[in-house]
C-alpha atoms as a PDB file:
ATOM      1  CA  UNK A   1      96.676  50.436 145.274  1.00  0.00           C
ATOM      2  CA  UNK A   2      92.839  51.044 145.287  1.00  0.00           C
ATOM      3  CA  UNK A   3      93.777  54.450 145.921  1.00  0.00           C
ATOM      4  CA  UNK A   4      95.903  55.267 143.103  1.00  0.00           C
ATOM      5  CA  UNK A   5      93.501  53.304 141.214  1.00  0.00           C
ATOM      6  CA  UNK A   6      90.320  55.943 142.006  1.00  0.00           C
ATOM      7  CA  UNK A   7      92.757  58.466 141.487  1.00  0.00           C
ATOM      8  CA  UNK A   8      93.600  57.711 137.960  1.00  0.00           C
ATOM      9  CA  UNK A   9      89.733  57.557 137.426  1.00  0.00           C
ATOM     10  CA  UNK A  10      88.691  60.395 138.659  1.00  0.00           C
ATOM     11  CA  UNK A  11      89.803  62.842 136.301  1.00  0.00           C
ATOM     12  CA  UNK A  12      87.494  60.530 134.025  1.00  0.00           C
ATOM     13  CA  UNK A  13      84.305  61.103 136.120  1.00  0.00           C
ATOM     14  CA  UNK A  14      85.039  64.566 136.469  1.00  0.00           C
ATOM     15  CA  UNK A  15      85.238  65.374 132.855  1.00  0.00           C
ATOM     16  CA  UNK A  16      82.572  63.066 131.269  1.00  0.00           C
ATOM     17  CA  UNK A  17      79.701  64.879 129.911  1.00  0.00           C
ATOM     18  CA  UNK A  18      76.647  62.593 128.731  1.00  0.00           C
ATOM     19  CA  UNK A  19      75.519  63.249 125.409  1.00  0.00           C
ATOM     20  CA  UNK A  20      72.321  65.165 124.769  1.00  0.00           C
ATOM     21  CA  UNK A  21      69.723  63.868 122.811  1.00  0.00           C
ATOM     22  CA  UNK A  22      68.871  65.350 119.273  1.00  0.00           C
ATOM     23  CA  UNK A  23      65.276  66.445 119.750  1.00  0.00           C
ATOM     24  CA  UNK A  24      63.023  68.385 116.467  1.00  0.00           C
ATOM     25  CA  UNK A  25      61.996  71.709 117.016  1.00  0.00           C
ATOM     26  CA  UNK A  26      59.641  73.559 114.967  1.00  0.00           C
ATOM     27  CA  UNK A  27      58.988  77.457 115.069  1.00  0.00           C
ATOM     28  CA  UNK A  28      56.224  79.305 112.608  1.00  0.00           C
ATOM     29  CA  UNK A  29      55.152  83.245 112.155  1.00  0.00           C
ATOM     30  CA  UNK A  30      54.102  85.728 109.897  1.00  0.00           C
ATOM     31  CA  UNK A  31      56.302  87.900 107.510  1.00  0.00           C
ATOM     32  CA  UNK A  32      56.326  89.623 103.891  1.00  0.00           C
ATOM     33  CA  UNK A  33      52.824  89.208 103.597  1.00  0.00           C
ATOM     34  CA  UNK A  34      52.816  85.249 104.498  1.00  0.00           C
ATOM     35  CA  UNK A  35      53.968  82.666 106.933  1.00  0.00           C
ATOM     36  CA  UNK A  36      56.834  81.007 107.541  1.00  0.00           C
ATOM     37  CA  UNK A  37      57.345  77.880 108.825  1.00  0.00           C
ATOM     38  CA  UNK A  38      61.183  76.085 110.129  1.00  0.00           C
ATOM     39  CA  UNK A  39      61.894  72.517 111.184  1.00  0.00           C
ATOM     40  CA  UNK A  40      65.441  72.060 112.443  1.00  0.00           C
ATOM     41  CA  UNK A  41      67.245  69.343 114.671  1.00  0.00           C
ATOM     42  CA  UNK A  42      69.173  69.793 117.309  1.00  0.00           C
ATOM     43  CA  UNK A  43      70.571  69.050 120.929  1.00  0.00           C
ATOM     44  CA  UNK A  44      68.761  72.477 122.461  1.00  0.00           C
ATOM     45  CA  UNK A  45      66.047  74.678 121.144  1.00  0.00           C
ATOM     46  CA  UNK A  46      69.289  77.145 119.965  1.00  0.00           C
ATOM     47  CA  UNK A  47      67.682  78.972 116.979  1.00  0.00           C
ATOM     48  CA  UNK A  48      64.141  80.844 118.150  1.00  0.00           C
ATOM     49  CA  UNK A  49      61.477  82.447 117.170  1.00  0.00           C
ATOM     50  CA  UNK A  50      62.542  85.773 118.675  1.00  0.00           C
ATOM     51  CA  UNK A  51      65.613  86.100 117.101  1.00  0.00           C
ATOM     52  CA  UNK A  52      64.138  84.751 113.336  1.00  0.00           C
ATOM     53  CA  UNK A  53      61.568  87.209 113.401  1.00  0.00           C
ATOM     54  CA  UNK A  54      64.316  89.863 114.594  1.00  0.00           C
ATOM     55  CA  UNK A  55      65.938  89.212 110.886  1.00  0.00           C
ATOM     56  CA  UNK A  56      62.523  89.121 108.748  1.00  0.00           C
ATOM     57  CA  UNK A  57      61.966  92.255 110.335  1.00  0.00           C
ATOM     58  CA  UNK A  58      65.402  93.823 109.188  1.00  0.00           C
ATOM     59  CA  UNK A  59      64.729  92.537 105.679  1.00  0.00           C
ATOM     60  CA  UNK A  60      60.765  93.994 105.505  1.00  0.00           C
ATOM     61  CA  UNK A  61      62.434  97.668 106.866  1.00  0.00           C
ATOM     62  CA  UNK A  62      64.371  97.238 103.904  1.00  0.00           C
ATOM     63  CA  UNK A  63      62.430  95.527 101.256  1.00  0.00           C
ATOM     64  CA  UNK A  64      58.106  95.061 102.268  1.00  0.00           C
ATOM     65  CA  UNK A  65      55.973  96.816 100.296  1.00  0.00           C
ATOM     66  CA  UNK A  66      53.292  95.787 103.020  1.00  0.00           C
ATOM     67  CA  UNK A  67      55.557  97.927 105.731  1.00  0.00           C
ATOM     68  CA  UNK A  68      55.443 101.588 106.240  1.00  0.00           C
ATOM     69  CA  UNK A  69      58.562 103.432 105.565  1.00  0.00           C
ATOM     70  CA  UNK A  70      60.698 100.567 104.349  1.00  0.00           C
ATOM     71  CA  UNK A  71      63.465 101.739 102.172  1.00  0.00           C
ATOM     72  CA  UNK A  72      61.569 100.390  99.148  1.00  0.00           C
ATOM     73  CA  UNK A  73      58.476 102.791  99.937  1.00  0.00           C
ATOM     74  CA  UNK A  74      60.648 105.571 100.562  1.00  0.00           C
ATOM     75  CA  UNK A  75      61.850 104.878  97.344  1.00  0.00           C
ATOM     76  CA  UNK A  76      59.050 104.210  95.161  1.00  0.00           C
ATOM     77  CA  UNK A  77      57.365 107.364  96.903  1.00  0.00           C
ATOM     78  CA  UNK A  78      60.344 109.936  95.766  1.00  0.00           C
ATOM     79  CA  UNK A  79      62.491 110.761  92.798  1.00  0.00           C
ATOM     80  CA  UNK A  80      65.658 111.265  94.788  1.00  0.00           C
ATOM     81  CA  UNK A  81      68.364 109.252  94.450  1.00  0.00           C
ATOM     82  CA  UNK A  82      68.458 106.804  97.650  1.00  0.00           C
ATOM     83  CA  UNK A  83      71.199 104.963  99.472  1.00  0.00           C
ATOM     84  CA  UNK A  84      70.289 101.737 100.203  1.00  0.00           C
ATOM     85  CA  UNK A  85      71.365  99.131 103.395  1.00  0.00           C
ATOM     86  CA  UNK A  86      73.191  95.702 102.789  1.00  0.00           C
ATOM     87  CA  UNK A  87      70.122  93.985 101.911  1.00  0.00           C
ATOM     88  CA  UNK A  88      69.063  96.090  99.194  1.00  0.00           C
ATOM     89  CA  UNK A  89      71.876  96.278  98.027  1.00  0.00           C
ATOM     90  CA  UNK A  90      72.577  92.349  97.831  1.00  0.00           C
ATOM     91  CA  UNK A  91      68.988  92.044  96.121  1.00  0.00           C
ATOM     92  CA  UNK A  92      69.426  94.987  93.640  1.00  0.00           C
ATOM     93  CA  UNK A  93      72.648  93.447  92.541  1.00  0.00           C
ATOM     94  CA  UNK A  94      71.050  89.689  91.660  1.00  0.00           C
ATOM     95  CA  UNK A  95      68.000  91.360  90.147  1.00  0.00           C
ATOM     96  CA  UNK A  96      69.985  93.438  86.943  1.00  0.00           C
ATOM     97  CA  UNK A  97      72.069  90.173  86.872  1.00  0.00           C
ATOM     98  CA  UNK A  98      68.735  87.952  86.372  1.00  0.00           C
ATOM     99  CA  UNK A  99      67.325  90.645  84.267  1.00  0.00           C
ATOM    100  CA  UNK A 100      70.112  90.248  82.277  1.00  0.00           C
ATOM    101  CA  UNK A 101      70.296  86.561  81.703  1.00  0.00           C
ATOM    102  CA  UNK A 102      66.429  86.193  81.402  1.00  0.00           C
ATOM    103  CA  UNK A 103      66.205  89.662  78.399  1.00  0.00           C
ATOM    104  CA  UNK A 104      64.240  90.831  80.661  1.00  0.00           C
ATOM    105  CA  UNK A 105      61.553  89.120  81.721  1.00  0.00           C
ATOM    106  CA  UNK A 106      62.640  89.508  84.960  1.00  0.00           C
ATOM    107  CA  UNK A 107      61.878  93.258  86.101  1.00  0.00           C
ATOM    108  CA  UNK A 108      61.541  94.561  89.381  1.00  0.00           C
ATOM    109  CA  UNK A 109      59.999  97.793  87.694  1.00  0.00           C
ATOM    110  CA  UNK A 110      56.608  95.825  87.350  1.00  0.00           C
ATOM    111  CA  UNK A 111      55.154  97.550  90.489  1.00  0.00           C
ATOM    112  CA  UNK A 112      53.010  99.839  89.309  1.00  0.00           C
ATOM    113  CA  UNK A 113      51.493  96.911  86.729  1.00  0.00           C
ATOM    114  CA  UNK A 114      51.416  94.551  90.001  1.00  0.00           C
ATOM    115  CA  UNK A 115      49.460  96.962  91.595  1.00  0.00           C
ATOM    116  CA  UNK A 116      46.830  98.038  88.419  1.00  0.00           C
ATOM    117  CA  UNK A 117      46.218  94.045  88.334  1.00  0.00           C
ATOM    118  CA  UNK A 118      45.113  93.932  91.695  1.00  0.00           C
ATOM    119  CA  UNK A 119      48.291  92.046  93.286  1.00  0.00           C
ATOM    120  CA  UNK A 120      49.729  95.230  94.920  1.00  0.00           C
ATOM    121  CA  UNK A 121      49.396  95.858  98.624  1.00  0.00           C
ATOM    122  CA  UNK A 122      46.713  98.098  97.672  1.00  0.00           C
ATOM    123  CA  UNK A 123      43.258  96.225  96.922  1.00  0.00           C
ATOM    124  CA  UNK A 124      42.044  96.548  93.389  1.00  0.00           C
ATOM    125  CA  UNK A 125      39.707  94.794  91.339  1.00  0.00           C
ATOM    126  CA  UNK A 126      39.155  96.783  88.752  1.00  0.00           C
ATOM    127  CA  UNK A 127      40.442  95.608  84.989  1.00  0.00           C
ATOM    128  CA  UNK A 128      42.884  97.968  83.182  1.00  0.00           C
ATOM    129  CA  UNK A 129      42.005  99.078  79.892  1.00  0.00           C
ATOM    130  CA  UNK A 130      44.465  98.982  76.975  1.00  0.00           C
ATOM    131  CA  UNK A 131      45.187 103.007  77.513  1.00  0.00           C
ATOM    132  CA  UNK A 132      46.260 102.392  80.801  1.00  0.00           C
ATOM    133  CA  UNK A 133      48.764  99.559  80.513  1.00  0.00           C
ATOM    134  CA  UNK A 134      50.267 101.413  77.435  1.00  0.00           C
ATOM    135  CA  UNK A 135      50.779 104.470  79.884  1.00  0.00           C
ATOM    136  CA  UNK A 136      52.267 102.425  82.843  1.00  0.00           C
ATOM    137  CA  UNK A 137      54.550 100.419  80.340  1.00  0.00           C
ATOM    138  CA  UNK A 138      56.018 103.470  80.005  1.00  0.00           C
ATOM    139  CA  UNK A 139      57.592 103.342  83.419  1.00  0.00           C
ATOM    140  CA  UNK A 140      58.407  99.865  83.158  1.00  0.00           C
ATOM    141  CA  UNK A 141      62.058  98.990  82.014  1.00  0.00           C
ATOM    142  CA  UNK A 142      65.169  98.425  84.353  1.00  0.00           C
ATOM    143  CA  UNK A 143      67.360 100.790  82.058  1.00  0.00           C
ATOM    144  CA  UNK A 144      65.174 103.627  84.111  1.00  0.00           C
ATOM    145  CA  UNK A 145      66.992 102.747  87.226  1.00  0.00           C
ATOM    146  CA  UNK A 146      70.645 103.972  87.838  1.00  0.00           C
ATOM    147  CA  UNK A 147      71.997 101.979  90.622  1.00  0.00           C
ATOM    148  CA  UNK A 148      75.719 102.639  91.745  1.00  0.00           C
ATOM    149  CA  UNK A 149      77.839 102.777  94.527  1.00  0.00           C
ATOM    150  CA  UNK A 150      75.518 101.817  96.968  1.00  0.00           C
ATOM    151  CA  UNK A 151      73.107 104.294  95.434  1.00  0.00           C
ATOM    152  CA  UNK A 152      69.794 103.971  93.228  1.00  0.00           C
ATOM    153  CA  UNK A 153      67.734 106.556  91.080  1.00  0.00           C
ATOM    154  CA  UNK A 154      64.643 106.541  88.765  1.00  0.00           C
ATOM    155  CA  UNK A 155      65.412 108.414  85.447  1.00  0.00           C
ATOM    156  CA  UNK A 156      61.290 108.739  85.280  1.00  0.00           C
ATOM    157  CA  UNK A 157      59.414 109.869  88.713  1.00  0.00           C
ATOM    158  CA  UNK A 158      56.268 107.188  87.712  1.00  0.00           C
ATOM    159  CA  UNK A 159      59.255 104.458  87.999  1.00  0.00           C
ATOM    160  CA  UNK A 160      58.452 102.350  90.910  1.00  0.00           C
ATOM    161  CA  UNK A 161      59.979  98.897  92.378  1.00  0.00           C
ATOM    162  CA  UNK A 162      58.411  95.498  93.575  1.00  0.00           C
ATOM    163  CA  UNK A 163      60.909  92.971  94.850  1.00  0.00           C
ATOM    164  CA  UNK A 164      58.538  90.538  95.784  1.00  0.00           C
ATOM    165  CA  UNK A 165      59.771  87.675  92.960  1.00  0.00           C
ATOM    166  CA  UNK A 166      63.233  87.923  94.627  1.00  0.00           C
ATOM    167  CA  UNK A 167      62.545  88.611  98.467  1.00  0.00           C
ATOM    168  CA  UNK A 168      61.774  85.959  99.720  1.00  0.00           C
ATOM    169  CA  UNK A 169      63.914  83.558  98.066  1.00  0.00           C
ATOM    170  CA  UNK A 170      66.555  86.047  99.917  1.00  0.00           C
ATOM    171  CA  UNK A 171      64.994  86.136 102.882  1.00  0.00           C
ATOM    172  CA  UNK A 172      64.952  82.158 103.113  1.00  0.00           C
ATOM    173  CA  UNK A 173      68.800  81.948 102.000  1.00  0.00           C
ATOM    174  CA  UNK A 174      69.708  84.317 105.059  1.00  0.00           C
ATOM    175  CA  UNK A 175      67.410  82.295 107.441  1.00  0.00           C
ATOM    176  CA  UNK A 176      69.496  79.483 106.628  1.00  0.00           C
ATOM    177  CA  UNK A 177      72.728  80.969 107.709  1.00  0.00           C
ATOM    178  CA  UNK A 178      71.628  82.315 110.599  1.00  0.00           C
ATOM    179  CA  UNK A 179      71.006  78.395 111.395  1.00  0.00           C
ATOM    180  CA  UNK A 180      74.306  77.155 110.297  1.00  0.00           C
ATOM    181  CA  UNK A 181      75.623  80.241 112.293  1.00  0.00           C
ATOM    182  CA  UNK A 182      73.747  78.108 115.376  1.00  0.00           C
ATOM    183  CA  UNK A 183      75.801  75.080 114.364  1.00  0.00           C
ATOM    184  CA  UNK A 184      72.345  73.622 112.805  1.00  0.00           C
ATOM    185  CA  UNK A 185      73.442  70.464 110.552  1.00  0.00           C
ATOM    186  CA  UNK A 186      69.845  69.349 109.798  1.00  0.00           C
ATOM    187  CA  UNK A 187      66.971  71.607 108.389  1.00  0.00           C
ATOM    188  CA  UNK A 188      64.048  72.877 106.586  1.00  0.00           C
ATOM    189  CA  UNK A 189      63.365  76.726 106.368  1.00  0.00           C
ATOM    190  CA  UNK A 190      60.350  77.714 104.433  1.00  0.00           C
ATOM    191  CA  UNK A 191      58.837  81.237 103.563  1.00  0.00           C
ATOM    192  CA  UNK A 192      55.921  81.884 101.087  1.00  0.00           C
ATOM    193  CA  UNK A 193      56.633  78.446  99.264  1.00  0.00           C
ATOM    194  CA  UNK A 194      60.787  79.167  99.046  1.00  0.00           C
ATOM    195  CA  UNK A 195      62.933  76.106 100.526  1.00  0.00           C
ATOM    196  CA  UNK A 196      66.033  75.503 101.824  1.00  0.00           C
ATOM    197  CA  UNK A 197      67.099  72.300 102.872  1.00  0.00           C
ATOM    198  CA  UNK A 198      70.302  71.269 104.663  1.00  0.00           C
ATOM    199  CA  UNK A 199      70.245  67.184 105.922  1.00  0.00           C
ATOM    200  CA  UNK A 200      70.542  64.207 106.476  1.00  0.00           C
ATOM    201  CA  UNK A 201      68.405  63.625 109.670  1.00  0.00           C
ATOM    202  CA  UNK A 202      70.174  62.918 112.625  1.00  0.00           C
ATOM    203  CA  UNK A 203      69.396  59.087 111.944  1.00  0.00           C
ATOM    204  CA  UNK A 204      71.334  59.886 108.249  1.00  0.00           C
ATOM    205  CA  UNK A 205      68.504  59.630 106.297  1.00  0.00           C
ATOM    206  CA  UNK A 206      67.573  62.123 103.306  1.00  0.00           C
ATOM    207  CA  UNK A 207      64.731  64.918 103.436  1.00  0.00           C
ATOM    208  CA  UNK A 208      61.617  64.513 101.875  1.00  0.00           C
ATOM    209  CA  UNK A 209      59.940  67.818 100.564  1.00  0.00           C
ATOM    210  CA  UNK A 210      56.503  67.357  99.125  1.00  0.00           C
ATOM    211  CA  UNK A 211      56.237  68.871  96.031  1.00  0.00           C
ATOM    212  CA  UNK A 212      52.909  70.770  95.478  1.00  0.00           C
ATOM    213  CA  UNK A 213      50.405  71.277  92.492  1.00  0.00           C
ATOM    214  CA  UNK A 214      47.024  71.192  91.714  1.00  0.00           C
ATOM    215  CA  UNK A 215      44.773  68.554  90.824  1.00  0.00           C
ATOM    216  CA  UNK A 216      42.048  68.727  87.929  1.00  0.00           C
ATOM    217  CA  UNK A 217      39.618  70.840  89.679  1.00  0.00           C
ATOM    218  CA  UNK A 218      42.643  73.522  90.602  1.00  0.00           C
ATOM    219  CA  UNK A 219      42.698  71.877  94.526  1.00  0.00           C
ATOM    220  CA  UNK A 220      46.562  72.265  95.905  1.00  0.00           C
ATOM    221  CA  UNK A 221      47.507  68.487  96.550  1.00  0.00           C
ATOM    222  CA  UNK A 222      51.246  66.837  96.933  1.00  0.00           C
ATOM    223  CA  UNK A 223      52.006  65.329  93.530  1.00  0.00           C
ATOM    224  CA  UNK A 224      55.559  64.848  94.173  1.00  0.00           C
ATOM    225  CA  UNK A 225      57.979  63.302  96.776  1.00  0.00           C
ATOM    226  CA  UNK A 226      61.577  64.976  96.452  1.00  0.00           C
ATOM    227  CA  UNK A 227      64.520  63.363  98.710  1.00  0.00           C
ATOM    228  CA  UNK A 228      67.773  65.628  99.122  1.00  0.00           C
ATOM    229  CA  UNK A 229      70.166  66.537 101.472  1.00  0.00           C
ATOM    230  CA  UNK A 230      70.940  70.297 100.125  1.00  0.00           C
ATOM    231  CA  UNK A 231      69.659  72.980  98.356  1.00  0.00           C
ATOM    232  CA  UNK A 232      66.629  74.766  97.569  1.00  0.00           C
ATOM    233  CA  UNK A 233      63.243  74.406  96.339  1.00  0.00           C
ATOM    234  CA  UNK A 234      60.616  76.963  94.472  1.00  0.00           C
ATOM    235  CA  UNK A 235      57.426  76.063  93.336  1.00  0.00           C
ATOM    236  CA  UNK A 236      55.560  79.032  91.564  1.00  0.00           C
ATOM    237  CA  UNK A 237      52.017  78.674  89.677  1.00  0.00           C
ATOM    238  CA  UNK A 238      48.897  80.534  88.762  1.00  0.00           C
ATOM    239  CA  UNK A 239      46.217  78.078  90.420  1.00  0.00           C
ATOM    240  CA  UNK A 240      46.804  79.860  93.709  1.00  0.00           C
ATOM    241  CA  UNK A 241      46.764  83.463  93.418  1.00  0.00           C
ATOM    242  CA  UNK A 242      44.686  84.508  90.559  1.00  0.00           C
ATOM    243  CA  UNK A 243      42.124  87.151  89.839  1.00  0.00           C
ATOM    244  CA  UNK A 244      38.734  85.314  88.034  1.00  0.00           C
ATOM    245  CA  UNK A 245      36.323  87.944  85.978  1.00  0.00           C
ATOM    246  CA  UNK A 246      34.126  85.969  84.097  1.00  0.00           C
ATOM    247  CA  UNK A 247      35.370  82.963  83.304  1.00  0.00           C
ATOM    248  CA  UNK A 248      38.767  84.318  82.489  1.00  0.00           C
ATOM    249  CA  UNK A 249      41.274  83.727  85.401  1.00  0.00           C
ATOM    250  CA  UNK A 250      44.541  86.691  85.538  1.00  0.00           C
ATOM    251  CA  UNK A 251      47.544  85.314  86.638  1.00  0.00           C
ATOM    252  CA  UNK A 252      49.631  87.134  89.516  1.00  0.00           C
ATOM    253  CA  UNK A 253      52.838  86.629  86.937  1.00  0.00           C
ATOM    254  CA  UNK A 254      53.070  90.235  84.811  1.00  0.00           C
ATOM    255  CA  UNK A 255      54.887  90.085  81.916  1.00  0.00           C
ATOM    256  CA  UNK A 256      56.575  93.282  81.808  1.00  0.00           C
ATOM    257  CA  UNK A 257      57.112  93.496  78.160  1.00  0.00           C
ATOM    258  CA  UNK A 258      52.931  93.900  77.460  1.00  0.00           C
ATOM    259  CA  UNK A 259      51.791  94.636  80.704  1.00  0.00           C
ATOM    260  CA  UNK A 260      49.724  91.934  81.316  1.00  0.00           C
ATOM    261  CA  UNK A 261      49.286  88.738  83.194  1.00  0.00           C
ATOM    262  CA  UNK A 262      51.488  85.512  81.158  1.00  0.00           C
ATOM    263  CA  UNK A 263      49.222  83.204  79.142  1.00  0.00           C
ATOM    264  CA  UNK A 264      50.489  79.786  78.888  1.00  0.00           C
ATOM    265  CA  UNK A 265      49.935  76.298  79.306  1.00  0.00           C
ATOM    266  CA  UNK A 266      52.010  75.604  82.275  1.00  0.00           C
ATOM    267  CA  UNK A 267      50.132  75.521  85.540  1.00  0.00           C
ATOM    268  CA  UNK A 268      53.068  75.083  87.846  1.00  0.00           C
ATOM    269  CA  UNK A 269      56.676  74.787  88.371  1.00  0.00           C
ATOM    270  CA  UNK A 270      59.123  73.827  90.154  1.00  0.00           C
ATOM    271  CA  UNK A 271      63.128  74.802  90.105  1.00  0.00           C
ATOM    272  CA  UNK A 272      66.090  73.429  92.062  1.00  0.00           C
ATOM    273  CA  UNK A 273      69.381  75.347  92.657  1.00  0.00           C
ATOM    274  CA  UNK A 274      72.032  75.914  95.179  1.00  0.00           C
ATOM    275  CA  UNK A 275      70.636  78.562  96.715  1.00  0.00           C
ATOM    276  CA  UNK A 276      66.852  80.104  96.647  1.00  0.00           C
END
């Protein structure tokens, strides 16, 4: 009887496996000109460090200014028509749709104003005159690029492209499939300020994401708490990267219709969505 018994239980014993504990893990680098920074839970340290900076490194060959002989370079540095990879592609696609919708005050043909402001990969302190900006405004304008097929070309050769107001957000949207792709239920992927957030914590309570602005004297402090289980964040402003002459600060934020940095009252923002 005891036999049959410890028979019957065996099978049991044999097939029990003890649950692993749900442990944080944290991994940080360098990429697109700035840092990165994950937070994930998980039973195993099954996302790494190796194999995120394996994709930031396929994006920058395709989109970094700040990397030699990225398709973007190659690009901006020719006036042949060039066939782009997947991740071009993707991000050309989104930016004539957002061009679109915002009349276009969203152009990725700012580059070469970028880079006279001093916000370029090449350093440059030096203010433009009025002559100049009405020159490069001339190569400014989305309807200069011809992108089909898989396929882009400059109508102008001075036409050049900066995908830096849409890269990252990318870049942080395909970090967070590749952790779902790990079966990671419970994250936070950062890159140069853009968010996405997938939750609750293993003990089912909400994220908190500490929302960031300055305070009167221009210091970056946490003004806000946000609590979510999805999505993604952006905060964008001018109180952290800014060019001062004089008393007069220049915002990194070009508006491409007169060539120079925006003017307004708003300091910071901060946008929610689906996706970043």
């Amino acid at each position: 009887m005891f036999f049959r018994l410890l028979l019957r239980c065996l099978p049991l014993f044999m097939f029990y496996v003890p649950k692993k504990e749900v442990k944080q893990y944290k991994i940080t680098g360098l990429a697109q000109g700035t840092d990165y920074s994950i937070m994930y839970y998980a039973a195993d340290s099954i996302a790494t460090k190796s194999g995120i900076d394996s994709l930031l490194n396929e994006i920058d060959l395709s989109m970094s200014l700040y990397k030699k002989g990225s398709l973007i370079n190659q690009f901006n540095k020719t006036d042949k028509e060039l066939k782009v990879d997947y991740f071009l592609n993707e991000v050309l696609k989104r930016s004539f749709e957002i061009n679109k919708d915002t009349k276009g005050v969203f152009d990725i043909t700012v580059a070469p104003l970028v880079q006279t402001w001093g916000f370029g990969p090449k350093e440059n302190h030096k203010e433009p005159n009025s002559e100049e900006i009405k020159m490069l405004l001339k190569c400014v304008g989305m309807d200069k690029l011809k992108f089909q097929n898989g396929k882009l070309l400059k109508t102008k050769p001075c036409v050049e492209i900066d995908l830096n107001g849409i890269a990252q957000g990318y870049s942080v949207d395909l970090i967070a499939g590749y952790l779902s792709k790990k079966g990671i239920k419970s994250y936070v992927a950062e890159l140069g300020g853009e968010l996405r957030i997938l939750g609750p914590k293993p003990d089912g309570t909400a994220m908190k994401i500490g929302i960031e602005g300055p305070d009167k004297n221009g210091t970056p402090i946490i003004r806000h708490i946000a609590t979510l289980n999805s999505g993604a964040i952006t905060t964008s402003g001018n109180y952290r990267k800014f060019h001062q002459s004089g008393n007069k600060k220049y915002s990194h934020l070009i508006n491409p219709k007169t060539g120079y940095p925006l003017e307004n009252e708003m300091i910071s923002i901060t946008v929610y969505a689906k996706n970043a």
